[in-house]
N, C-alpha and C. Protein backbone atom coordinates (compact mmCIF):
# COMPACT_ATOMS: atom_id res chain seq x y z
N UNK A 1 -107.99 29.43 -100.53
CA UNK A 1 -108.58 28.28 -101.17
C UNK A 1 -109.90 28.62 -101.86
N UNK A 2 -110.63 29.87 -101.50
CA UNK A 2 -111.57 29.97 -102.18
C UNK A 2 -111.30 31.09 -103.00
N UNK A 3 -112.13 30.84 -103.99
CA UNK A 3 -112.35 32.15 -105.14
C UNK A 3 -112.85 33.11 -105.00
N UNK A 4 -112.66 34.36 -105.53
CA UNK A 4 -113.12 35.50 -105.27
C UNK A 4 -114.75 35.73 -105.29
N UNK A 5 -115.15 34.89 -106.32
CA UNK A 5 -116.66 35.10 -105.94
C UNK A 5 -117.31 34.04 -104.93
N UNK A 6 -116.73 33.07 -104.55
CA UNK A 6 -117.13 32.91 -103.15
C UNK A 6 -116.87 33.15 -101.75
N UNK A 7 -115.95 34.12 -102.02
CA UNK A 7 -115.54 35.00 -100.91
C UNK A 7 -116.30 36.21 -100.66
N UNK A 8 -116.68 36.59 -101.76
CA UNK A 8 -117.50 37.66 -102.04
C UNK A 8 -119.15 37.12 -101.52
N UNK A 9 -119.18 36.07 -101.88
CA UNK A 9 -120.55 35.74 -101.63
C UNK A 9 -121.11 35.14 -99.62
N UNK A 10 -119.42 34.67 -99.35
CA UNK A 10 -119.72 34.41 -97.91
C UNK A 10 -119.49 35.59 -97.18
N UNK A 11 -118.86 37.02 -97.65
CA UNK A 11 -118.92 38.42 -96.75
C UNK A 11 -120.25 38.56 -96.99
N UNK A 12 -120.94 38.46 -98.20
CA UNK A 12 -122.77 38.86 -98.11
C UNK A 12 -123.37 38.36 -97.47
N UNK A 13 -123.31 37.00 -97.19
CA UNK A 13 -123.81 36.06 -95.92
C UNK A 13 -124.02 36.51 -94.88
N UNK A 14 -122.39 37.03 -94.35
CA UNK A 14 -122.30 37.29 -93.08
C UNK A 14 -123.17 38.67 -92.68
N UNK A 15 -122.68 39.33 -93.54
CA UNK A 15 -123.38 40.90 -93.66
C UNK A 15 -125.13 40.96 -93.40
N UNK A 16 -125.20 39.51 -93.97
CA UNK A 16 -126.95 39.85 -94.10
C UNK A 16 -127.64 39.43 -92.72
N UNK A 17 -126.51 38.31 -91.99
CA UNK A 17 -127.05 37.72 -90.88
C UNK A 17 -126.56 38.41 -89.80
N UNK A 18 -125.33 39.92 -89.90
CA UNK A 18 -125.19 40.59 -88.64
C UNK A 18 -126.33 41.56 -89.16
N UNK A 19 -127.05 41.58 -90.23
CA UNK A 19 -128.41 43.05 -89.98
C UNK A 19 -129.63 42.19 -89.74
N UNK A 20 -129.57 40.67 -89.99
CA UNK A 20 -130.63 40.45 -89.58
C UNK A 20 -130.97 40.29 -87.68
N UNK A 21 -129.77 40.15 -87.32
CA UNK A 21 -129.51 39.91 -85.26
C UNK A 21 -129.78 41.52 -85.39
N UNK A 22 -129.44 42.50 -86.02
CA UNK A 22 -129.46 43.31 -85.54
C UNK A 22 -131.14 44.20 -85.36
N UNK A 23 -131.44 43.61 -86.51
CA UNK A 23 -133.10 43.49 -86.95
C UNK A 23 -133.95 43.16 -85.61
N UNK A 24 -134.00 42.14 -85.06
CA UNK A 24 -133.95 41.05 -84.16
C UNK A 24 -133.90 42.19 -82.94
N UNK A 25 -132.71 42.16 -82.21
CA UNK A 25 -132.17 42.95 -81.38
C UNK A 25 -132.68 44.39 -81.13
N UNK A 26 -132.75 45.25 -81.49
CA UNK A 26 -132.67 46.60 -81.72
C UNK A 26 -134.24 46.81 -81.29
N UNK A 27 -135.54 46.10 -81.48
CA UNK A 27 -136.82 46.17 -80.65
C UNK A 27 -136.39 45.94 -79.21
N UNK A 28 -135.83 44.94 -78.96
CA UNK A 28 -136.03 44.30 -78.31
C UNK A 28 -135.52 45.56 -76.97
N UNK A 29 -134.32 45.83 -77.63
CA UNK A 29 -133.22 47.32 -76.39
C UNK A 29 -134.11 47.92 -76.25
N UNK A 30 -134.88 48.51 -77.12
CA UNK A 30 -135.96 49.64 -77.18
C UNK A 30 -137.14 49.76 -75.95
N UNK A 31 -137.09 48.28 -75.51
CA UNK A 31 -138.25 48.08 -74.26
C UNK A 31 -137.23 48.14 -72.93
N UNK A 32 -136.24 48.34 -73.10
CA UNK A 32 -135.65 48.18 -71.65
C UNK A 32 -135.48 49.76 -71.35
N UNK A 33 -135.89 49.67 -69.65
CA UNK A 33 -136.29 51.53 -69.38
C UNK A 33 -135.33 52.31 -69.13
N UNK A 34 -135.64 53.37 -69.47
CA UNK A 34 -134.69 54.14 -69.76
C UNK A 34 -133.96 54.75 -68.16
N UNK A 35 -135.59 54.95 -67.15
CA UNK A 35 -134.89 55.03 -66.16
C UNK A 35 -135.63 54.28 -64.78
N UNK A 36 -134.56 53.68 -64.29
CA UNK A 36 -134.82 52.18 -63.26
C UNK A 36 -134.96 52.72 -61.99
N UNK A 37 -135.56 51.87 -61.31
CA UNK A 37 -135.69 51.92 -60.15
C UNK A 37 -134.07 52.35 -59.07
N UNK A 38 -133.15 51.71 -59.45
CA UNK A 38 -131.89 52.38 -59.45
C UNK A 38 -131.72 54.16 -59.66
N UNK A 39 -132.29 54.27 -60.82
CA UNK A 39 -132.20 56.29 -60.92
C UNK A 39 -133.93 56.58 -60.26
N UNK A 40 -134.16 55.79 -59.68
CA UNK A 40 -135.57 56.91 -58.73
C UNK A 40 -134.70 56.95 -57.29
N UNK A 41 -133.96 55.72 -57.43
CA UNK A 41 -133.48 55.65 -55.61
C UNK A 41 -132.40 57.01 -55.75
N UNK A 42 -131.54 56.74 -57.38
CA UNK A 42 -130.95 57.86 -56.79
C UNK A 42 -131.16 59.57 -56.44
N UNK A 43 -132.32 59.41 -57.58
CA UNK A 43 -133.53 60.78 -57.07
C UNK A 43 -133.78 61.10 -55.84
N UNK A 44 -134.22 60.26 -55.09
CA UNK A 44 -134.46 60.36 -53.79
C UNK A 44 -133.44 60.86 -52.83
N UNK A 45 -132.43 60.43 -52.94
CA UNK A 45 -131.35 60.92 -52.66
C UNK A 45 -130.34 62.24 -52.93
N UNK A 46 -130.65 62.27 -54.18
CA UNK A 46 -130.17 64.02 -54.88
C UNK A 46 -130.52 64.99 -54.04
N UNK A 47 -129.67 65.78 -53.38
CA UNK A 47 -129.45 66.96 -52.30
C UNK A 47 -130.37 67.33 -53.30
N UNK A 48 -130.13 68.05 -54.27
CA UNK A 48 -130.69 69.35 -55.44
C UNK A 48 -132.36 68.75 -55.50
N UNK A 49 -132.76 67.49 -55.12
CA UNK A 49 -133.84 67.75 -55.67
C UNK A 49 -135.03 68.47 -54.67
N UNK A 50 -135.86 69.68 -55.42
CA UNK A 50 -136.92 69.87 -54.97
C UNK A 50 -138.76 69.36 -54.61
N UNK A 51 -138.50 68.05 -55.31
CA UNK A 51 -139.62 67.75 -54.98
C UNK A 51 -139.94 67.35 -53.64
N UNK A 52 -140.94 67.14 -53.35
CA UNK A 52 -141.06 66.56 -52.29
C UNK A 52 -141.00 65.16 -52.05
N UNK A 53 -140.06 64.59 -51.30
CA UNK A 53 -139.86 62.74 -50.80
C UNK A 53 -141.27 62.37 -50.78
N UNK A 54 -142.06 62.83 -49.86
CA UNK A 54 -143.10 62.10 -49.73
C UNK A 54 -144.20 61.54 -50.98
N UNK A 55 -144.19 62.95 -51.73
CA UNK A 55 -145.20 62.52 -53.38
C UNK A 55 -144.36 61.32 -54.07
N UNK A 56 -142.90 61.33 -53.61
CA UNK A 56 -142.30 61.08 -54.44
C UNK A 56 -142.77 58.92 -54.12
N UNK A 57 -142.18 59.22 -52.57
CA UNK A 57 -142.31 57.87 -52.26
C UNK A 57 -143.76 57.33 -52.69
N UNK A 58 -144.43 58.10 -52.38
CA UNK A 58 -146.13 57.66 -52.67
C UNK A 58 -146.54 57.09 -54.08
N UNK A 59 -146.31 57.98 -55.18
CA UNK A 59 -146.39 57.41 -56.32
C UNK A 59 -145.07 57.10 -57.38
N UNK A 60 -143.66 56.10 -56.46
CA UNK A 60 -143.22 55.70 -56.88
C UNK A 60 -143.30 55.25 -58.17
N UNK A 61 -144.40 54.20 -58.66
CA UNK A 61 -144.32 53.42 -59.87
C UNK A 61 -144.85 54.36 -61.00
N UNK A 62 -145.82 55.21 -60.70
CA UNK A 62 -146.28 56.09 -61.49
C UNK A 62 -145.16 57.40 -61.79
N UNK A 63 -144.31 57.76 -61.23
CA UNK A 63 -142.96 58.63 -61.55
C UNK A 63 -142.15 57.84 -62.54
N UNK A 64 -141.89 56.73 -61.98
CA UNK A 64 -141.16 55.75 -63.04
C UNK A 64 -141.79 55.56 -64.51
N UNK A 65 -142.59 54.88 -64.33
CA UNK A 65 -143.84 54.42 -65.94
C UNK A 65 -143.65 55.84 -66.69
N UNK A 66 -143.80 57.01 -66.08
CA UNK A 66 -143.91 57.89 -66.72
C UNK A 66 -142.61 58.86 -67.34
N UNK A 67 -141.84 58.77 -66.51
CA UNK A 67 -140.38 59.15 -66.59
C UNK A 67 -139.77 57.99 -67.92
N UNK A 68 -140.51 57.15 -68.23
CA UNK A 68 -139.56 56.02 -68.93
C UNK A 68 -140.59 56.86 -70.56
N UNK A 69 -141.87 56.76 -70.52
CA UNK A 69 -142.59 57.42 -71.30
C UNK A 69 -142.28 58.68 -71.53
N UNK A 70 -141.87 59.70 -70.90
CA UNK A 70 -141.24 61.07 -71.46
C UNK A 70 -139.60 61.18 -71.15
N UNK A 71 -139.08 60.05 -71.56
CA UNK A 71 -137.52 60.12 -71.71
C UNK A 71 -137.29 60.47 -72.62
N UNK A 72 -136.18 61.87 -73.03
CA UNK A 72 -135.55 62.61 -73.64
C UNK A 72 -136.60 63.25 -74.65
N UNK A 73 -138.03 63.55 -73.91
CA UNK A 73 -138.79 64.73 -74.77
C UNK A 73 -139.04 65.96 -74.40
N UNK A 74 -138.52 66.61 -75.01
CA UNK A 74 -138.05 68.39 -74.27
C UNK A 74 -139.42 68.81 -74.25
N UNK A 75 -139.88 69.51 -73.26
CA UNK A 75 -140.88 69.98 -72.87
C UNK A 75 -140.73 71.54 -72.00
N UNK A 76 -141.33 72.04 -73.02
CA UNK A 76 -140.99 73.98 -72.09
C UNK A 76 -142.24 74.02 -71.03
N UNK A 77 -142.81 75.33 -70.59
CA UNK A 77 -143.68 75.40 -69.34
C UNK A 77 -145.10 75.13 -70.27
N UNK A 78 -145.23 75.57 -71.11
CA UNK A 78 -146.63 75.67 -71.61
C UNK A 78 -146.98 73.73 -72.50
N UNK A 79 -145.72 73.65 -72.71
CA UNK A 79 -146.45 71.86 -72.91
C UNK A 79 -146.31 70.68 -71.96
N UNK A 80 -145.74 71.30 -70.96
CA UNK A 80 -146.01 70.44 -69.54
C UNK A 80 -147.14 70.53 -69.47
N UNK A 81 -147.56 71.84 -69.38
CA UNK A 81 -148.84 71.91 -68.88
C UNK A 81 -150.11 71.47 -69.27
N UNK A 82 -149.84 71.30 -71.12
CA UNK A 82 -151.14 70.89 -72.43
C UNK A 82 -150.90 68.80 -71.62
N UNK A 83 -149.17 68.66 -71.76
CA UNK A 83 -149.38 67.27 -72.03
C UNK A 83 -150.06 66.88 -69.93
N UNK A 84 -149.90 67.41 -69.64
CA UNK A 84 -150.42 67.21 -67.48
C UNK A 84 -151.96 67.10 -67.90
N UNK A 85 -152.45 68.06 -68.94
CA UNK A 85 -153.86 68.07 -68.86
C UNK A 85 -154.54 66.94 -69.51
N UNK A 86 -153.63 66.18 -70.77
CA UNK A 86 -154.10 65.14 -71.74
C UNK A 86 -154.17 64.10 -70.59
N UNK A 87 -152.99 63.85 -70.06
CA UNK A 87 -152.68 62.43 -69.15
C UNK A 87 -153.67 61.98 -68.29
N UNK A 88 -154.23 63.39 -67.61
CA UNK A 88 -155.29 63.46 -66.30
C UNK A 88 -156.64 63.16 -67.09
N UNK A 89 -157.02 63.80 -68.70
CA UNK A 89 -157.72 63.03 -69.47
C UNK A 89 -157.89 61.42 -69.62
N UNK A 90 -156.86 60.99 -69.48
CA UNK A 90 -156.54 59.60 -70.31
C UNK A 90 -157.05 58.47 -68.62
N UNK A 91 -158.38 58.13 -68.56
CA UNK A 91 -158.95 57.85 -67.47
C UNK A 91 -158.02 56.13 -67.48
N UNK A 92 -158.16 55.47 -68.75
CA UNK A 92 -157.52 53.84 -68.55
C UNK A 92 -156.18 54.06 -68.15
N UNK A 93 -154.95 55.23 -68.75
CA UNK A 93 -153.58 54.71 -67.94
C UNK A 93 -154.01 55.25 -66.27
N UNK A 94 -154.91 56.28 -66.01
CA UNK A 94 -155.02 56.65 -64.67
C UNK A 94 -155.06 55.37 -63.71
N UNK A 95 -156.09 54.84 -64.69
CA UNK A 95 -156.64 53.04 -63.60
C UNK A 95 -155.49 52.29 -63.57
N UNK A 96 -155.14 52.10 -64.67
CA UNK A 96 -153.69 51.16 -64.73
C UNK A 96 -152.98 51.57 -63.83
N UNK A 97 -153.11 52.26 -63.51
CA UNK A 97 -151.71 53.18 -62.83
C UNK A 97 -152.01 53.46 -61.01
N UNK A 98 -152.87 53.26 -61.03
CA UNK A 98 -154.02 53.22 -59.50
C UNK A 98 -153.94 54.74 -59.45
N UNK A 99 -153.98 55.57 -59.81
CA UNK A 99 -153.83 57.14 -59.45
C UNK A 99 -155.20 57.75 -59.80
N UNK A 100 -155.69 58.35 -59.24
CA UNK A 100 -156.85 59.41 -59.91
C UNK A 100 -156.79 60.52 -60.13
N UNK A 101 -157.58 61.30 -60.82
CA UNK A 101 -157.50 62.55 -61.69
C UNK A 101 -157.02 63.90 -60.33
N UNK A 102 -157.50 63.46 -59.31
CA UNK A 102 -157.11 64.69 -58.57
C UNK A 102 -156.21 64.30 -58.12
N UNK A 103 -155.71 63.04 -57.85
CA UNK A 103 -154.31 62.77 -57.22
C UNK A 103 -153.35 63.05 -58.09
N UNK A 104 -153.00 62.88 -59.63
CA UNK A 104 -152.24 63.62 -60.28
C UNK A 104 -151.97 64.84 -60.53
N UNK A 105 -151.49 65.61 -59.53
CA UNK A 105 -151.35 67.26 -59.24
C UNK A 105 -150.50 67.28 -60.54
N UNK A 106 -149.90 68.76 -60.07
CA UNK A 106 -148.94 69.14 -61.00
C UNK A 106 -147.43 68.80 -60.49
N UNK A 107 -147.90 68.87 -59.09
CA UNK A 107 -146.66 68.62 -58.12
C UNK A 107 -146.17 67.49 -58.47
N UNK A 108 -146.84 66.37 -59.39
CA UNK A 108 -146.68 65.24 -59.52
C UNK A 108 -145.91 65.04 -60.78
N UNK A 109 -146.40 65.93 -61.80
CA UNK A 109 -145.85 65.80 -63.14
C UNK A 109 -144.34 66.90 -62.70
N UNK A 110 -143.98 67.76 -61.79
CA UNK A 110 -143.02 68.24 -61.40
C UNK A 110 -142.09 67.50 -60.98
N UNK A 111 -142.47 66.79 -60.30
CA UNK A 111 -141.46 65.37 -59.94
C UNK A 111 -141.08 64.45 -60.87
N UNK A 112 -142.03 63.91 -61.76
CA UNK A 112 -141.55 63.47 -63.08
C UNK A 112 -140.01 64.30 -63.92
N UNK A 113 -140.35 65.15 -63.98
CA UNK A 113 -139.90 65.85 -65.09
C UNK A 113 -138.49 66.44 -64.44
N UNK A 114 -138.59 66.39 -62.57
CA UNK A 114 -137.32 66.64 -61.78
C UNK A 114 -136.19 65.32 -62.07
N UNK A 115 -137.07 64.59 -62.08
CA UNK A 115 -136.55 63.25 -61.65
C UNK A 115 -135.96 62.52 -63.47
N UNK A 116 -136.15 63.21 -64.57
CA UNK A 116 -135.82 62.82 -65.66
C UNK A 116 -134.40 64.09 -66.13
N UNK A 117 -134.54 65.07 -65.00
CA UNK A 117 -133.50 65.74 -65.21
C UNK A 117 -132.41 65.38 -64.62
N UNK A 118 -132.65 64.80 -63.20
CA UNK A 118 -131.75 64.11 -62.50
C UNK A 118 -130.86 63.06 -63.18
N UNK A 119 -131.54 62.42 -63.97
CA UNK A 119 -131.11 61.04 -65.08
C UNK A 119 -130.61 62.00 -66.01
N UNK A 120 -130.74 62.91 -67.15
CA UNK A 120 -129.73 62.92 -67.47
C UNK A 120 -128.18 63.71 -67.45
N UNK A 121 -129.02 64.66 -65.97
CA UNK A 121 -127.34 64.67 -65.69
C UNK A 121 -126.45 63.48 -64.91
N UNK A 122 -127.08 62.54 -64.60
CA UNK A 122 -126.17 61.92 -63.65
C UNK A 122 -125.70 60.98 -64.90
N UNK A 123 -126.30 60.50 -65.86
CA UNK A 123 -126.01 59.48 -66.83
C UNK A 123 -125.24 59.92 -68.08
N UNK A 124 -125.14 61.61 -68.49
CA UNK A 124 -124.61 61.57 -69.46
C UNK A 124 -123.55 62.49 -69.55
């Protein structure tokens, strides 16, 4: 019943209003974490892992926050080590985070970085 150019003109419609949800949408995924309290429990649990339970249990939220912040950024030994030294710099996320400069070992950013390996072998 309709003509070609208003057929043509209601596929552009549609087209414009599935990129605009998608517009919309696509921030929004972007804030949901990459890895949950669900993949720390299952960290904790991983035979293979070497960290230690106890750092681990201790600065729970700070493994997480940070594990969600260096999700899927490859990091060799020598920029663990540049980015461990910036973080322990960065005194406001320290506060945010209740942790202090000597309580963020390395042992700590080791557990991070165990615990983001754990995620993506178990997830992908």
């Amino acid at each position: 019943m309709m003509s070609e150019a208003q057929q043509y003109e209601l596929g552009s419609y549609v087209n414009l209003m599935l990129s605009s949800t998608q517009l919309l949408i696509n921030p929004i995924k972007g804030l949901i974490p990459k890895f949950s309290m669900e993949d720390f429990e299952g960290f904790i649990k991983w035979e293979a892992r070497a960290a230690d339970k106890a750092i681990c249990e201790e600065y729970k939220d700070f493994i997480i926050s940070l594990a969600n912040f260096l999700y899927k950024i490859e990091l060799n030994d020598r920029d663990k080590k540049l980015l461990w030294k910036a973080l322990r710099k960065n005194k406001k996320m320290l506060k945010s985070m209740d942790i202090s400069k000597k309580e963020f070992d390395m042992d700590i950013m080791n557990a991070i970085l165990e615990a983001l390996k754990y995620r993506y072998q178990t997830k992908e």
